[in-house]
PDB file of N, CA and C in Angstrom:
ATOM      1  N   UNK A   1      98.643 109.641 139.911  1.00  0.00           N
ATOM      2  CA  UNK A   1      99.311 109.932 138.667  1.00  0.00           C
ATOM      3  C   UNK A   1     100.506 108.996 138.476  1.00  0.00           C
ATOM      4  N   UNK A   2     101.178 108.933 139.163  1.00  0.00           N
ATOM      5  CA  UNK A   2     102.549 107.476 139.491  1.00  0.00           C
ATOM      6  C   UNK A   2     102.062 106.269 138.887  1.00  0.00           C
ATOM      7  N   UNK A   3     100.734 105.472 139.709  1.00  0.00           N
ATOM      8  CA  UNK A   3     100.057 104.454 139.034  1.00  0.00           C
ATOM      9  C   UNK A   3      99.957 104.442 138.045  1.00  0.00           C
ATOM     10  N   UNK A   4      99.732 105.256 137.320  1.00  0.00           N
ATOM     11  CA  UNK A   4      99.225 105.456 136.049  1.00  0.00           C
ATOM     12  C   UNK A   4     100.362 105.172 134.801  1.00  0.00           C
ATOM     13  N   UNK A   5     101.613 106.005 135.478  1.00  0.00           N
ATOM     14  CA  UNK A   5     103.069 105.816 134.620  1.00  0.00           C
ATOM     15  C   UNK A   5     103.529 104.617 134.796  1.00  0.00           C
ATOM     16  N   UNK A   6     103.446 104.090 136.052  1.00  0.00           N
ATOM     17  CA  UNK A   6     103.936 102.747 135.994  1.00  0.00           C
ATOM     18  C   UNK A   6     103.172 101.674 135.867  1.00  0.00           C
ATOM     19  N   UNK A   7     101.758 101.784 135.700  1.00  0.00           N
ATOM     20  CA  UNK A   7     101.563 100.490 135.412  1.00  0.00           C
ATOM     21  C   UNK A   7     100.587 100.739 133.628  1.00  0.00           C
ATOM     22  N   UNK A   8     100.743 101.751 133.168  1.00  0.00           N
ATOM     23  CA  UNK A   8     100.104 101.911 131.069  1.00  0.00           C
ATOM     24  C   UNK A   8     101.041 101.372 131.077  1.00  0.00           C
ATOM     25  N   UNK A   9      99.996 100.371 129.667  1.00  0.00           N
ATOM     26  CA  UNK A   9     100.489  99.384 129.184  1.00  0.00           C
ATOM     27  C   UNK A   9     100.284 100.173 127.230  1.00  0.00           C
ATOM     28  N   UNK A  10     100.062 100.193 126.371  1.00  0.00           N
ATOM     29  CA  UNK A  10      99.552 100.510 125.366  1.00  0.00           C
ATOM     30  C   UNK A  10      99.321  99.673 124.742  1.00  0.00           C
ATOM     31  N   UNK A  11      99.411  98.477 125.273  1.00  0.00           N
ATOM     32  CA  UNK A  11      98.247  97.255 124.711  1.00  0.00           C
ATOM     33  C   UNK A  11      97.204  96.630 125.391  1.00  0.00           C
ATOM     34  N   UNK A  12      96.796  97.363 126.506  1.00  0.00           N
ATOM     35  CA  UNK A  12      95.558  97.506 126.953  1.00  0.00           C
ATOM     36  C   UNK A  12      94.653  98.105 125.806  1.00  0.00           C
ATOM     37  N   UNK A  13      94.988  98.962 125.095  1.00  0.00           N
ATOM     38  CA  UNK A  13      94.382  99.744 123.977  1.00  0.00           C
ATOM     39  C   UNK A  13      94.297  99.261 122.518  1.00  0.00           C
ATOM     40  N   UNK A  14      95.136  98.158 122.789  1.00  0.00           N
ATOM     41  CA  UNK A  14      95.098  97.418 120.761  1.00  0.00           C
ATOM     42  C   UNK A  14      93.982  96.874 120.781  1.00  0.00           C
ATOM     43  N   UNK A  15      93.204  96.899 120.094  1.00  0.00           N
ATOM     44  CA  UNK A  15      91.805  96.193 119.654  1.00  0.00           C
ATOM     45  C   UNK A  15      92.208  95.808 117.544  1.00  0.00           C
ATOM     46  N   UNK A  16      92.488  94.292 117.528  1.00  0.00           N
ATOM     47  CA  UNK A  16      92.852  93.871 116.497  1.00  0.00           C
ATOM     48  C   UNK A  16      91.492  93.438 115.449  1.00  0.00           C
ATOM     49  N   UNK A  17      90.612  93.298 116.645  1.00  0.00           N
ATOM     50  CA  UNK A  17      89.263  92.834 116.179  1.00  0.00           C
ATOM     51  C   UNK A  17      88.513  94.070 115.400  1.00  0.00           C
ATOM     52  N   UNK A  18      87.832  93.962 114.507  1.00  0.00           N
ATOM     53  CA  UNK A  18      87.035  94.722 113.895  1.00  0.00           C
ATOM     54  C   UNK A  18      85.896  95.296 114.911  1.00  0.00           C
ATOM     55  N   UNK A  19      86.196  96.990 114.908  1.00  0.00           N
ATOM     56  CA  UNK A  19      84.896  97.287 116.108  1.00  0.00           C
ATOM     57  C   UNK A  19      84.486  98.906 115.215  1.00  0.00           C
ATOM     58  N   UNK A  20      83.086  99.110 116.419  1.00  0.00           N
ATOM     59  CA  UNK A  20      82.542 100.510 116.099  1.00  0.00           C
ATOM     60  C   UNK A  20      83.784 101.583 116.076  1.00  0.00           C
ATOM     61  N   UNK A  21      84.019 102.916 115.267  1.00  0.00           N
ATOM     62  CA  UNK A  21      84.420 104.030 115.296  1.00  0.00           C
ATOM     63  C   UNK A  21      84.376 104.817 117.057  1.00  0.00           C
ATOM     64  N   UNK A  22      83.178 104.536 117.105  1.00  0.00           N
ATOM     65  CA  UNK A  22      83.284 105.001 118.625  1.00  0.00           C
ATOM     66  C   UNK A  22      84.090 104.320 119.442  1.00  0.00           C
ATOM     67  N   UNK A  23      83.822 102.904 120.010  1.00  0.00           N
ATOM     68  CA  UNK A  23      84.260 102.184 120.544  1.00  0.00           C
ATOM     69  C   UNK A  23      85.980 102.533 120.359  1.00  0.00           C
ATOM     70  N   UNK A  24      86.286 102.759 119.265  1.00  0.00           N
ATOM     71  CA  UNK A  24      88.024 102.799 118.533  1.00  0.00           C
ATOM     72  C   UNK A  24      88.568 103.494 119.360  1.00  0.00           C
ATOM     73  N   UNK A  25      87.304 105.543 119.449  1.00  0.00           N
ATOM     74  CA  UNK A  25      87.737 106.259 119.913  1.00  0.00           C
ATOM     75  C   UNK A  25      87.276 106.766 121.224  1.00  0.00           C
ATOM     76  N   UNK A  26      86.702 105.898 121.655  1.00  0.00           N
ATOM     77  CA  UNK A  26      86.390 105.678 123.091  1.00  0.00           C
ATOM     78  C   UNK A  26      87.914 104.776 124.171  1.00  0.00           C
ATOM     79  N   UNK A  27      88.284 103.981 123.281  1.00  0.00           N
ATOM     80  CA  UNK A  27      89.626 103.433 123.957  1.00  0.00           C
ATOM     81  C   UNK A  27      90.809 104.725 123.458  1.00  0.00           C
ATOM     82  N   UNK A  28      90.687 104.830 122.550  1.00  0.00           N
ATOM     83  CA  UNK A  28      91.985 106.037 122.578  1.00  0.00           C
ATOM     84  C   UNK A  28      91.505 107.183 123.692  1.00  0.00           C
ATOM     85  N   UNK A  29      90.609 107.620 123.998  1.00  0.00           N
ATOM     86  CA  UNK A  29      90.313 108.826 124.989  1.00  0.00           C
ATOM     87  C   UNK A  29      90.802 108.382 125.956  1.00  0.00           C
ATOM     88  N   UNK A  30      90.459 107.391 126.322  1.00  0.00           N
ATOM     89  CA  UNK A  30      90.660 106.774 127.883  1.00  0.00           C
ATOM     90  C   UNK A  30      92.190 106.908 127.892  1.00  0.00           C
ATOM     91  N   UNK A  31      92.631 106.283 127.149  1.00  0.00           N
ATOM     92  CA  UNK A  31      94.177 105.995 127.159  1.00  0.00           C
ATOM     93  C   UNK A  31      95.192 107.447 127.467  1.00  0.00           C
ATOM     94  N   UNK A  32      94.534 108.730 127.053  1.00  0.00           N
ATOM     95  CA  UNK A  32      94.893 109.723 126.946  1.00  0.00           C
ATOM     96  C   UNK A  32      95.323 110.320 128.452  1.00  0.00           C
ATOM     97  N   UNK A  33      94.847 109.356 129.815  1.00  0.00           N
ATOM     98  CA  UNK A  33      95.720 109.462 130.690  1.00  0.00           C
ATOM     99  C   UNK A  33      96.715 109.239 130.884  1.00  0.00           C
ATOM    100  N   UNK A  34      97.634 108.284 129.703  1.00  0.00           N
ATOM    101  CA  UNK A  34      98.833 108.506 130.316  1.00  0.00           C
ATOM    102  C   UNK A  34     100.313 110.058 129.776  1.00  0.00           C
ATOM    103  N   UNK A  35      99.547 109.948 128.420  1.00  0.00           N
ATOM    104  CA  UNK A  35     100.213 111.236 128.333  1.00  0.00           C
ATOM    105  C   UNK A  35      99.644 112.596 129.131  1.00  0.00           C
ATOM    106  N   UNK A  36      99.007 112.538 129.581  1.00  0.00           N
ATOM    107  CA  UNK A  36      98.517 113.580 130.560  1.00  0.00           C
ATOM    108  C   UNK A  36      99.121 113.968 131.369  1.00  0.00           C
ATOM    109  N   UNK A  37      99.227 112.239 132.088  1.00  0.00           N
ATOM    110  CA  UNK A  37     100.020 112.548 133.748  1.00  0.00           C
ATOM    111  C   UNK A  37     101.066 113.222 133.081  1.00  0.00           C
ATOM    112  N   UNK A  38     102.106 112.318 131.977  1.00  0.00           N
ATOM    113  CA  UNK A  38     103.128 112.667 131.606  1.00  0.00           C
ATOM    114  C   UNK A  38     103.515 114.198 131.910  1.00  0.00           C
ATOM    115  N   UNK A  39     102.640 114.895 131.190  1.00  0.00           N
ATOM    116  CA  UNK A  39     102.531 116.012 130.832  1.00  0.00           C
ATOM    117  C   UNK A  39     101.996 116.811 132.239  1.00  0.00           C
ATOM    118  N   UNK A  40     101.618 116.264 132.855  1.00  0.00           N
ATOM    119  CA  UNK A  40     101.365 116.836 134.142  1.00  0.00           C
ATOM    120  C   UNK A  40     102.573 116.625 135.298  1.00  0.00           C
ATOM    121  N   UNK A  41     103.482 115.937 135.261  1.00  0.00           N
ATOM    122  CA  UNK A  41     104.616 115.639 135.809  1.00  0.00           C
ATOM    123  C   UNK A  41     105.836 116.345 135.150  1.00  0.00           C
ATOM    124  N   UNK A  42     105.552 117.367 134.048  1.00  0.00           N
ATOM    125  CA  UNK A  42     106.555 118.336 133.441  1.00  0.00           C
ATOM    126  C   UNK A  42     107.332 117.276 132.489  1.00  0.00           C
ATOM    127  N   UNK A  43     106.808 116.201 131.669  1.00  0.00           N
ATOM    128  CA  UNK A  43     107.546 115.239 130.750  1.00  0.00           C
ATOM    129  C   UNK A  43     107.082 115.464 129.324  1.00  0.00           C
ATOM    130  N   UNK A  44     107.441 116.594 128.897  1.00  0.00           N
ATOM    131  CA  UNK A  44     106.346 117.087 127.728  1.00  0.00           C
ATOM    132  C   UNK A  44     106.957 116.482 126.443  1.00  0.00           C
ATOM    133  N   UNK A  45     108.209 115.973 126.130  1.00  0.00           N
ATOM    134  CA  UNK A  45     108.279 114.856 125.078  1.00  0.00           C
ATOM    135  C   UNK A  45     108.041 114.231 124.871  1.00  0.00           C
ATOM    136  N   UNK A  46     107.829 113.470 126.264  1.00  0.00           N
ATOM    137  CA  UNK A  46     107.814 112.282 126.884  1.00  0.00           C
ATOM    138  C   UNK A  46     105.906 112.207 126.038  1.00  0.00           C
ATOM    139  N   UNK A  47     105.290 112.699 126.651  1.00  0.00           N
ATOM    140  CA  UNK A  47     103.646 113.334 126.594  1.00  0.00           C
ATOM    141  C   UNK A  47     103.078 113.117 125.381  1.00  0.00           C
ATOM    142  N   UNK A  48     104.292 113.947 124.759  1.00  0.00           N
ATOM    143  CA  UNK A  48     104.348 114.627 122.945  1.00  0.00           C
ATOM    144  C   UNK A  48     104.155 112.942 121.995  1.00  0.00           C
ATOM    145  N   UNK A  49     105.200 112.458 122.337  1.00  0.00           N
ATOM    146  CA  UNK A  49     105.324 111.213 121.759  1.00  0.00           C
ATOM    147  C   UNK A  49     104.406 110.287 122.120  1.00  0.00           C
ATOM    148  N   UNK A  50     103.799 110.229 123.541  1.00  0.00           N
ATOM    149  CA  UNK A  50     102.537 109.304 123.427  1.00  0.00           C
ATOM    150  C   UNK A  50     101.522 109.434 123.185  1.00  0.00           C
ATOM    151  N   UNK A  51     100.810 110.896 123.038  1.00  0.00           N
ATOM    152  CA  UNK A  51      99.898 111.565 122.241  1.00  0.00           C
ATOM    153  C   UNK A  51     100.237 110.554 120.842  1.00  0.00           C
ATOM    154  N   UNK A  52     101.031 110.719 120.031  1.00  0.00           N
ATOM    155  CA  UNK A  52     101.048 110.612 119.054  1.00  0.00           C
ATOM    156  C   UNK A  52     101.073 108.689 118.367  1.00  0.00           C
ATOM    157  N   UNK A  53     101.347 107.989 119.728  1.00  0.00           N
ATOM    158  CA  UNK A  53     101.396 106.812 119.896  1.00  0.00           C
ATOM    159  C   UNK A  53      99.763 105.926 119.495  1.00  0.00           C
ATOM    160  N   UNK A  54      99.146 107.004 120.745  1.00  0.00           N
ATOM    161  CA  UNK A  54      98.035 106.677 120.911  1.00  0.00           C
ATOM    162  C   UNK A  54      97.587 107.087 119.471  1.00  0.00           C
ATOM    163  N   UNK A  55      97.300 108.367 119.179  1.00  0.00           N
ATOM    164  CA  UNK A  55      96.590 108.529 117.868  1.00  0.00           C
ATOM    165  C   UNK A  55      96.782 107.475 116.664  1.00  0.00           C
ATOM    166  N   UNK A  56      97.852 106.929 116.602  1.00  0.00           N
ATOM    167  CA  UNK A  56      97.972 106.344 115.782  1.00  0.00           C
ATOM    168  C   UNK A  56      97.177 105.167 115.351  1.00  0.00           C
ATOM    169  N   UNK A  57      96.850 104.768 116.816  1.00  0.00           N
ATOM    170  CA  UNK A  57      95.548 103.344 116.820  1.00  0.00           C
ATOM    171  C   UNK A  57      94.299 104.199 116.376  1.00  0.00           C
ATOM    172  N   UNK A  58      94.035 104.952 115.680  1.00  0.00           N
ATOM    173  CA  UNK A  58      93.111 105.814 115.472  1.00  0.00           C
ATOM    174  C   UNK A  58      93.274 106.347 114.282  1.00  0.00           C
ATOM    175  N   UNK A  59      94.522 106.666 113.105  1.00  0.00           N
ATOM    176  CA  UNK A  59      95.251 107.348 112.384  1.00  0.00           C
ATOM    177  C   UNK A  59      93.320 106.769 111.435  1.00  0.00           C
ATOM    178  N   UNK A  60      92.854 106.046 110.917  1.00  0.00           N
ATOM    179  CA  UNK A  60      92.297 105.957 110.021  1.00  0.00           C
ATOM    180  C   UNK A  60      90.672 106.896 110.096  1.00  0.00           C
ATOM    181  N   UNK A  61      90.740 107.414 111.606  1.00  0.00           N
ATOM    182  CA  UNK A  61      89.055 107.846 111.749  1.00  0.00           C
ATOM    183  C   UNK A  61      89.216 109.198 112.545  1.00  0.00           C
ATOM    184  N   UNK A  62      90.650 109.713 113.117  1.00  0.00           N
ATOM    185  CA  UNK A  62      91.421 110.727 113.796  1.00  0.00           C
ATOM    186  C   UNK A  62      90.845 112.201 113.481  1.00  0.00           C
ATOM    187  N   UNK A  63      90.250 112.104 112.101  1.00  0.00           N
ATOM    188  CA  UNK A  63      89.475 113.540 111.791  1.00  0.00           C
ATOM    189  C   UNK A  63      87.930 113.438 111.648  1.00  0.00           C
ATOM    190  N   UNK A  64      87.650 112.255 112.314  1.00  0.00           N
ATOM    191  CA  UNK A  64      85.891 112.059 112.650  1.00  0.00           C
ATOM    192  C   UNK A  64      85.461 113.186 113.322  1.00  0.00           C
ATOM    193  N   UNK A  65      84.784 113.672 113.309  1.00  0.00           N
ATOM    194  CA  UNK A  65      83.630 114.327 114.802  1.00  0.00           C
ATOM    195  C   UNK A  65      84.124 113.442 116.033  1.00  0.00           C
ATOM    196  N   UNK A  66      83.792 112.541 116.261  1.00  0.00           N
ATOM    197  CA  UNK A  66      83.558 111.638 117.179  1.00  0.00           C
ATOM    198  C   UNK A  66      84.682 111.570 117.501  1.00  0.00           C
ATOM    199  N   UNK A  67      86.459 112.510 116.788  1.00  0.00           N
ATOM    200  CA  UNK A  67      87.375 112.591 118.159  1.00  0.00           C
ATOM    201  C   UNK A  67      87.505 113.676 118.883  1.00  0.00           C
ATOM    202  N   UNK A  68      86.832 114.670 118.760  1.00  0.00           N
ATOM    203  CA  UNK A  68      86.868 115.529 119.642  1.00  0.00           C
ATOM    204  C   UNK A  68      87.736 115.821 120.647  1.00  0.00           C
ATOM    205  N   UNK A  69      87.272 115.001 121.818  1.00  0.00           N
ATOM    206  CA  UNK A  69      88.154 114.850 122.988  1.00  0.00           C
ATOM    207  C   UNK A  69      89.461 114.925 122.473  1.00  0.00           C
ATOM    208  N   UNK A  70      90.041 114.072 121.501  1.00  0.00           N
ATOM    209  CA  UNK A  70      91.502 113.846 121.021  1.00  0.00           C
ATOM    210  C   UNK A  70      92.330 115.436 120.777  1.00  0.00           C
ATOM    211  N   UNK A  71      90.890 115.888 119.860  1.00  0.00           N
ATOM    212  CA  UNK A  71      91.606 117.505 119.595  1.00  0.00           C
ATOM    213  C   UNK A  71      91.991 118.080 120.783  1.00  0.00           C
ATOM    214  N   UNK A  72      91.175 117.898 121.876  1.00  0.00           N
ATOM    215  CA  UNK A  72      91.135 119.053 123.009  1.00  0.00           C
ATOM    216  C   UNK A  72      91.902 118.813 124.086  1.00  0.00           C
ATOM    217  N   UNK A  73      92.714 117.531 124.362  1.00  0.00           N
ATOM    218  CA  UNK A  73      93.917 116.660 124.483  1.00  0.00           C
ATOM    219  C   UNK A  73      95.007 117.131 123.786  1.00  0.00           C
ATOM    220  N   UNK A  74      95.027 117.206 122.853  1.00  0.00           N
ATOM    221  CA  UNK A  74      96.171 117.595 121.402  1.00  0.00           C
ATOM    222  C   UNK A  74      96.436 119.480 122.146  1.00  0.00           C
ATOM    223  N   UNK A  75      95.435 119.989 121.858  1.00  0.00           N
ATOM    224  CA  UNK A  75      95.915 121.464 122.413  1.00  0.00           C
ATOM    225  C   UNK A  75      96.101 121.785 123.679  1.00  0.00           C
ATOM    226  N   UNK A  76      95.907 120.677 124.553  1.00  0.00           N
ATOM    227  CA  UNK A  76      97.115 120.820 126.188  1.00  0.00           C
ATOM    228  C   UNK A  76      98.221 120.544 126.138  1.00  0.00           C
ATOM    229  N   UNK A  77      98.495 119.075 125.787  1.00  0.00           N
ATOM    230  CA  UNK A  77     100.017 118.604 125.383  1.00  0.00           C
ATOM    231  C   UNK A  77     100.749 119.238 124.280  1.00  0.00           C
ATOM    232  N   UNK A  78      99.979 119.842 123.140  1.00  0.00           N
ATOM    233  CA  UNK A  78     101.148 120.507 122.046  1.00  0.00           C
ATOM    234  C   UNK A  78     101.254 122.150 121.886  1.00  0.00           C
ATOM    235  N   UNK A  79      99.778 122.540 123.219  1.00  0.00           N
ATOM    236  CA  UNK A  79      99.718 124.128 123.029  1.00  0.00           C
ATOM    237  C   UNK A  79     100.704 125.063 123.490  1.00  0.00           C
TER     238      UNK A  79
END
């Protein structure tokens, strides 16, 4: 979990290039480890705010089906 805080980057996750919806929200899921740990290390602002970081590379497709995972992410860190 340490690794994880110290070495996310959140531009491991920018994709500037035109790609699939999935693919979009296939890199935002992944990414969703670092507010996790966050949030698993008792940093729940900390968490709060990168939840919301991340979504944002997503803000245009965020109420697809296909984010699912994002919702069920969203109600650990904000439940």
């Amino acid at each position: 979990m340490f690794r994880v805080i110290e070495n996310f980057s959140y531009k491991m996750y920018e994709r500037p290039q035109a790609q699939h919806q999935l693919d979009r929200v296939s890199f935002a899921v992944r990414s969703m480890v670092y507010p996790l740990s966050l949030f698993e290390l008792g940093r729940v602002d900390e968490a709060r705010s990168s939840y919301q970081i991340i979504e944002d590379t997503i803000a245009d497709i965020k109420d697809s089906v296909f984010a699912k995972e994002m919702y069920m992410i969203r109600d650990i860190i904000f439940g």
